[in-house]
N, C-alpha and C. Protein backbone atom coordinates (compact mmCIF):
# COMPACT_ATOMS: atom_id res chain seq x y z
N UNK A 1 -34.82 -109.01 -46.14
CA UNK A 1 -35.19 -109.34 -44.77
C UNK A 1 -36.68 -109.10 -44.57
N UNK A 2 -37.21 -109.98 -44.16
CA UNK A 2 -38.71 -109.48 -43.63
C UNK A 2 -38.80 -109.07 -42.76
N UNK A 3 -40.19 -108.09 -42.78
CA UNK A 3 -40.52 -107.16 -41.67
C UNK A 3 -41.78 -107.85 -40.68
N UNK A 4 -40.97 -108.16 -39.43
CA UNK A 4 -42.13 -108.41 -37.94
C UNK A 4 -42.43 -107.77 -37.41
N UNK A 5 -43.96 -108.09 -37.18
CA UNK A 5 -44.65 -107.25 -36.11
C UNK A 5 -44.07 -107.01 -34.55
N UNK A 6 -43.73 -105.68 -34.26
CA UNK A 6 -43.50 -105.78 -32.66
C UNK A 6 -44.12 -106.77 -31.57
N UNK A 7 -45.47 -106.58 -32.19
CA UNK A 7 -46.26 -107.13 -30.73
C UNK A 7 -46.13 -108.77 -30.99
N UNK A 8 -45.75 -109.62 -32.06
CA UNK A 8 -45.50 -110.65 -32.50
C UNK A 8 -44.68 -111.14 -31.69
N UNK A 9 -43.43 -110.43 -32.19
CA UNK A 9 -42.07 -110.91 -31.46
C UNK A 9 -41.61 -111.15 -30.33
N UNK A 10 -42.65 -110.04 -29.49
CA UNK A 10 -42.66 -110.14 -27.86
C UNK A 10 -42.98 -111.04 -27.71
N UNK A 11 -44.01 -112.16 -28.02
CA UNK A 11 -44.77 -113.32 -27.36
C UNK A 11 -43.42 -114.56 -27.79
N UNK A 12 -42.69 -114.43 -28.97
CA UNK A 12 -42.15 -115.42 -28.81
C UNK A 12 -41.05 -116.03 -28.06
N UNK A 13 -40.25 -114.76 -27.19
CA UNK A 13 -39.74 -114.75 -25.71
C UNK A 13 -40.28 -115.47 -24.84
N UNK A 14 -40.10 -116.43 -23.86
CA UNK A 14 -40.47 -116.67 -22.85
C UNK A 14 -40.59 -116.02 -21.68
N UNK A 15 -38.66 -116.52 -21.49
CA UNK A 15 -38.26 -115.90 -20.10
C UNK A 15 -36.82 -116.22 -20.30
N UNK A 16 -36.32 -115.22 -19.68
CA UNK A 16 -34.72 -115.87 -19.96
C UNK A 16 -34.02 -116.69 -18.83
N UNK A 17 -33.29 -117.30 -18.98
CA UNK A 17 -32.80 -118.64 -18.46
C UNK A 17 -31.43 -118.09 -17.39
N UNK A 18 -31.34 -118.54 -16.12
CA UNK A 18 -30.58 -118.39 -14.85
C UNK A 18 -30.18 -119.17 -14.42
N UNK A 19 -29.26 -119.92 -15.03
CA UNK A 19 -28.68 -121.04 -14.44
C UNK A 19 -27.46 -121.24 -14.01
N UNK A 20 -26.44 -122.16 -13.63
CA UNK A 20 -25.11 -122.03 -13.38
C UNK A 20 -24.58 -121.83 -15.03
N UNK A 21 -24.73 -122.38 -15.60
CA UNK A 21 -23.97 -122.71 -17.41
C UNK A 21 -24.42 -121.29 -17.73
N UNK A 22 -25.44 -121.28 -17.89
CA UNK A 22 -25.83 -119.70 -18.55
C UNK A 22 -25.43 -118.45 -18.33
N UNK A 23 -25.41 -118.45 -16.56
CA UNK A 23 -24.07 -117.60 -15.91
C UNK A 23 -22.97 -117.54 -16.46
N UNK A 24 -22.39 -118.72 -17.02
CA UNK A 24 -21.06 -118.70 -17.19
C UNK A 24 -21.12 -118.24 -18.65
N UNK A 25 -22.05 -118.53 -19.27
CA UNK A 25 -21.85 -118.03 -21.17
C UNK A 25 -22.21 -116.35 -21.01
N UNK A 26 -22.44 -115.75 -19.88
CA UNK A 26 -22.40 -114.25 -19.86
C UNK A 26 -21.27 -113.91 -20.33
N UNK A 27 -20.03 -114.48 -19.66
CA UNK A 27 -18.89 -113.73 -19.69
C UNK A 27 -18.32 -113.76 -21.21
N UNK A 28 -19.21 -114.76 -22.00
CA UNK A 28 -18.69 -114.81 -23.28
C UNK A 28 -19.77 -113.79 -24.10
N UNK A 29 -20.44 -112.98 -23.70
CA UNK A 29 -21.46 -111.93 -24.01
C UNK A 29 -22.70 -112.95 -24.93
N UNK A 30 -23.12 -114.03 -24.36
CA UNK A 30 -23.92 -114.76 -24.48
C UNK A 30 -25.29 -115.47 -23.65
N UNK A 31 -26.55 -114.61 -24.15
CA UNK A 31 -27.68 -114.90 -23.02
C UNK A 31 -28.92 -116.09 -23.93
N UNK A 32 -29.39 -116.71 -22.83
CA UNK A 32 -30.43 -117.76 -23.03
C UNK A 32 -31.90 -117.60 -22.31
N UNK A 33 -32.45 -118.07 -23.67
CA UNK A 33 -33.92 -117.37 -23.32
C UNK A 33 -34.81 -119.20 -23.73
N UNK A 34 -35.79 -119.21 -22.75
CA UNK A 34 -36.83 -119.93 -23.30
C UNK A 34 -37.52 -118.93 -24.68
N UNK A 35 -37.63 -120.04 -25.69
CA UNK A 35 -38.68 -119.60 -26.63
C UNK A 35 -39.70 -120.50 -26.84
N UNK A 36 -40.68 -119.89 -27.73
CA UNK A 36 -41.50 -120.63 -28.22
C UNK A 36 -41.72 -121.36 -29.03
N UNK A 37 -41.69 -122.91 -28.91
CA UNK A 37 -41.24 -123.97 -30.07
C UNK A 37 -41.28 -123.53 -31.44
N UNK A 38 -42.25 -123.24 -32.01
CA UNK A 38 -42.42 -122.29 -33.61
C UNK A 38 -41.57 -121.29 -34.20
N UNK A 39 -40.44 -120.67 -33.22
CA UNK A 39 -39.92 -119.74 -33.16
C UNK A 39 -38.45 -119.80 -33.80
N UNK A 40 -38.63 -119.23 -35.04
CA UNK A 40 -37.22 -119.39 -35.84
C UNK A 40 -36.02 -118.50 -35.50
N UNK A 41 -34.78 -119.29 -36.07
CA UNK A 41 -33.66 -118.54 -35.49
C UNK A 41 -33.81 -116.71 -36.25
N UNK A 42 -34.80 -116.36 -37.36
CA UNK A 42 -34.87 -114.76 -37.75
C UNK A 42 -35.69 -114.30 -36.88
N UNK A 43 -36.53 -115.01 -36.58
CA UNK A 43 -37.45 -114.17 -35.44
C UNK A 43 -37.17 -114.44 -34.33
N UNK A 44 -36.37 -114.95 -33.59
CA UNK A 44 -35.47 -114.95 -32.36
C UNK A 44 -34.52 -113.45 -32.72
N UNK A 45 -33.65 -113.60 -33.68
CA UNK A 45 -33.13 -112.32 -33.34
C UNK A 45 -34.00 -111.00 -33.56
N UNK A 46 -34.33 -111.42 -34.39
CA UNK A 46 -35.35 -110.05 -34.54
C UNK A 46 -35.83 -109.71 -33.56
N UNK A 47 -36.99 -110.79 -32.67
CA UNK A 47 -37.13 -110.30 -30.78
C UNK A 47 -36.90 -109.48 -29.95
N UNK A 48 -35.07 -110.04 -29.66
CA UNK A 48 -34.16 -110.28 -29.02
C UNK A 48 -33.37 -108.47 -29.35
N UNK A 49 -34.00 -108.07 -30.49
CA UNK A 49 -32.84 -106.86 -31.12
C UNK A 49 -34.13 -105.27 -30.98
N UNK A 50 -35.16 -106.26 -31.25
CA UNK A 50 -35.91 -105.17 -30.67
C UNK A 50 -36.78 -104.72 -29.45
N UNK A 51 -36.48 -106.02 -28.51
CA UNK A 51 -37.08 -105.54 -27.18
C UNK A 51 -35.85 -105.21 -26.38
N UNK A 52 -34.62 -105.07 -26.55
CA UNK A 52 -33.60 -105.02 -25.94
C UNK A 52 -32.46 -104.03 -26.35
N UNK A 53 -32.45 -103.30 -27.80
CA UNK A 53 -32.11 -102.86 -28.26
C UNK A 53 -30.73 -102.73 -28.28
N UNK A 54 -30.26 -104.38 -28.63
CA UNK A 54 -28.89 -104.91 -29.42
C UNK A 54 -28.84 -105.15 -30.68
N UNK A 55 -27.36 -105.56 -30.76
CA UNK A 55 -27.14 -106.13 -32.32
C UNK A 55 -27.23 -107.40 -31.70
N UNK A 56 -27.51 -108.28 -32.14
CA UNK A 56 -27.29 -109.90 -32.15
C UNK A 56 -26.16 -110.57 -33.61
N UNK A 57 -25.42 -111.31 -32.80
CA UNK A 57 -24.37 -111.63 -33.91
C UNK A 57 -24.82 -113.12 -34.39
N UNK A 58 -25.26 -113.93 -33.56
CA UNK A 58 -25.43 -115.19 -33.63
C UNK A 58 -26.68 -115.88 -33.07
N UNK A 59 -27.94 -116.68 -33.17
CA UNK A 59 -28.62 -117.44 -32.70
C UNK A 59 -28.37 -118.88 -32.81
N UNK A 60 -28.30 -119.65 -31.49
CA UNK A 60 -27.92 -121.16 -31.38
C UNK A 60 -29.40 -121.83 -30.57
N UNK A 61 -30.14 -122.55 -31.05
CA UNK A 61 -31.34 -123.14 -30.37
C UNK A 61 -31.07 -124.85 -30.74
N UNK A 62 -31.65 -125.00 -29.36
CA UNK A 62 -31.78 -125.91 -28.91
C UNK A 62 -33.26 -126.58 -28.73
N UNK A 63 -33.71 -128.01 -28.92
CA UNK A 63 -34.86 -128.93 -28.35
C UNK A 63 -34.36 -129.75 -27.54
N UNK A 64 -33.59 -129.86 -26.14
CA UNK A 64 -33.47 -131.23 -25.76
C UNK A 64 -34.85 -132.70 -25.69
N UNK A 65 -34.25 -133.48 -25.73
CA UNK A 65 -35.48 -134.70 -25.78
C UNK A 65 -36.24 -134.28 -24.42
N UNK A 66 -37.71 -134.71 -24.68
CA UNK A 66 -38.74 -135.05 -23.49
C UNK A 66 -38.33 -135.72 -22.48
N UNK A 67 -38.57 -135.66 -21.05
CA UNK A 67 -38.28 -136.00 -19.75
C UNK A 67 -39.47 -136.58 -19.40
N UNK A 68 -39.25 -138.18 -19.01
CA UNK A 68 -40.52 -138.69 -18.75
C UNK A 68 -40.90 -138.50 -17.10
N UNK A 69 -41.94 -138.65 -16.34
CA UNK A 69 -43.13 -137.87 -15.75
C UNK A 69 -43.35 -138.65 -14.78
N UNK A 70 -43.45 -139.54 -13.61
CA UNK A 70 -44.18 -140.53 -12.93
C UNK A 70 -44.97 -139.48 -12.02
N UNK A 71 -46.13 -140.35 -11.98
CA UNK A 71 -47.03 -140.02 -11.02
C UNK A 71 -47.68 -141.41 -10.55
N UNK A 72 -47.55 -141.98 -9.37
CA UNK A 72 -47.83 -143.21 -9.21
C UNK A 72 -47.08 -144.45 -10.38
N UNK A 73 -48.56 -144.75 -10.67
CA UNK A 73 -48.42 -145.98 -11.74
C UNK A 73 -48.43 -145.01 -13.37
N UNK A 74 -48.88 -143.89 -13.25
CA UNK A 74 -49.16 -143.24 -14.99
C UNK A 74 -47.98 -142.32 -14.97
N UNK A 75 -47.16 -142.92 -16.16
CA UNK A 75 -45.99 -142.45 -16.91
C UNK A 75 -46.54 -141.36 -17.91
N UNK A 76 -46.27 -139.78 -18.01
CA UNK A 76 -46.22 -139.13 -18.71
C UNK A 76 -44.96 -138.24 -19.15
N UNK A 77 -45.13 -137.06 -19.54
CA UNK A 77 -43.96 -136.32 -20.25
C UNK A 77 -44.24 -135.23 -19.29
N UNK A 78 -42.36 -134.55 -19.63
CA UNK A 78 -42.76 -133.08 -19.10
C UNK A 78 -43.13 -132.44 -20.53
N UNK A 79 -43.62 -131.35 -20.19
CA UNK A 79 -43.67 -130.61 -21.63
C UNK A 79 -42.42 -130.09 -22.59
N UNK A 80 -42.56 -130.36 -23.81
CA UNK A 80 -41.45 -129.94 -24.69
C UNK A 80 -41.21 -128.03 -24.42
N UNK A 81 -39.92 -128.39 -24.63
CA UNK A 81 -39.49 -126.76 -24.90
C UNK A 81 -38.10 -126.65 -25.60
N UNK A 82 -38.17 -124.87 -26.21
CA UNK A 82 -36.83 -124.86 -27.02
C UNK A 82 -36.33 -123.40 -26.51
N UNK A 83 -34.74 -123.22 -26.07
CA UNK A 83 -34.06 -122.72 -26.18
C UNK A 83 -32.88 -122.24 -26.68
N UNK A 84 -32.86 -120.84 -26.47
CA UNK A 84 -32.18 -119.60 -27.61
C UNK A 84 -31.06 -119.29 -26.66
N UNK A 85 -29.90 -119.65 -27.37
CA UNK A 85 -28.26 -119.10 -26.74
C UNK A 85 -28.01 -118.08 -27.94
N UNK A 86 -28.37 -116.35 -27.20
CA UNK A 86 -28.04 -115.51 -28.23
C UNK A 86 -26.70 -114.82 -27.80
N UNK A 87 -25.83 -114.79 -29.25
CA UNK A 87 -24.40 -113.75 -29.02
C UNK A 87 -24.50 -112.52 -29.32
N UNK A 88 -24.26 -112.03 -28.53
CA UNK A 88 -24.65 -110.21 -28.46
C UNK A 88 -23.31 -109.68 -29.46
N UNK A 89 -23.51 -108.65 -29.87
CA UNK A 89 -21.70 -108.29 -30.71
C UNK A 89 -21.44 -106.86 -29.40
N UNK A 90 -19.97 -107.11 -30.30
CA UNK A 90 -19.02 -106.59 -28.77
C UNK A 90 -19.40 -105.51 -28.44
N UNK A 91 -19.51 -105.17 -27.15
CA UNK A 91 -20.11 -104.04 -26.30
C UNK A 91 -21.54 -103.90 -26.33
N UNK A 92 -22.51 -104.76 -26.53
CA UNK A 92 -24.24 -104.50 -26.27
C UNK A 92 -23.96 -105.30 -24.82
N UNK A 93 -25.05 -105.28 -24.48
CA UNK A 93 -25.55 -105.87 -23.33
C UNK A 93 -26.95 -106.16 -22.41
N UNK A 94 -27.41 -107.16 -21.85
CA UNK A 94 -28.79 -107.29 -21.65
C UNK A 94 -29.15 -106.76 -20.30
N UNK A 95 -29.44 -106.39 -19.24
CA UNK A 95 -29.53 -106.32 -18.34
C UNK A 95 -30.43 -107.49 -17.46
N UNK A 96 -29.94 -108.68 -16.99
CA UNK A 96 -30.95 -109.24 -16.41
C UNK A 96 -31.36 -108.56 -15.08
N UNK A 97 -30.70 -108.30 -14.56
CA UNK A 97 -31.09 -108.01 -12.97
C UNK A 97 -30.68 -106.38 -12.90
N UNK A 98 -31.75 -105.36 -12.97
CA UNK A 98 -32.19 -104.43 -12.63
C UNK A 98 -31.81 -104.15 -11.19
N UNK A 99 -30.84 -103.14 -10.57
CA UNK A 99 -30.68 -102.48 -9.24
C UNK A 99 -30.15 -103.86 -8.36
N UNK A 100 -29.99 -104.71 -8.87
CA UNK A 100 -29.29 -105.54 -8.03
C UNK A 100 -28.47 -105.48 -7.45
C-alpha cells in the first residue's frame, strides 16, 4: 500500500453531498462526497479514513456527462465533476451535521 501525505488527501475532498438520494444511501451506511477529478478510488479512501477516522469498505465514483450552459445566444458547459459513494463497514460513522 502506499503511503499519502495528510495534507494531500485533505484537498482531494470537496464537500460532501446532501441530497434526497444521498439521504437515502445513509441508511445503507453509505456517504457521498464531491472529489477532485484526479482523485483515485486509493486516495479517496485513504482521505475519507483519515480525516474521519473510519474503515471504508468500498469506493464507487462517478463522472456524469457535462450539462450544457445557455446564456443568451453562447452555449457553454457547466463544469465537470466527480463523485465518491463511500461504504463505511458496520458500525463507523460520519457525522454530517454537528448539534443538529
Amino acid at each position: 500500500m502506499t503511503e499519502y501525505n495528510p495534507r494531500d488527501l485533505a484537498d482531494l475532498i470537496i464537500k460532501p453531498i446532501v441530497t434526497e438520494k444521498a439521504t437515502l444511501l445513509l441508511e445503507q451506511n453509505k456517504y457521498v462526497f464531491d472529489v477532485v477529478l484526479k482523485a483515485t478510488k486509493p486516495e479517496i479512501k485513504a482521505a475519507i479514513e483519515s480525516l474521519f477516522n473510519v474503515k471504508v469498505t468500498k469506493v464507487n465514483t462517478a463522472r456524469p456527462p457535462r450539462k450544457k450552459k445557455r446564456v443568451g445566444r453562447f452555449v457553454g458547459y457547466k463544469p465537470q465533476y466527480k463523485r465518491a459513494i463511500v461504504t463505511l463497514a458496520e458500525g463507523d460513522s460520519i457525522v454530517l451535521f454537528p448539534d443538529v
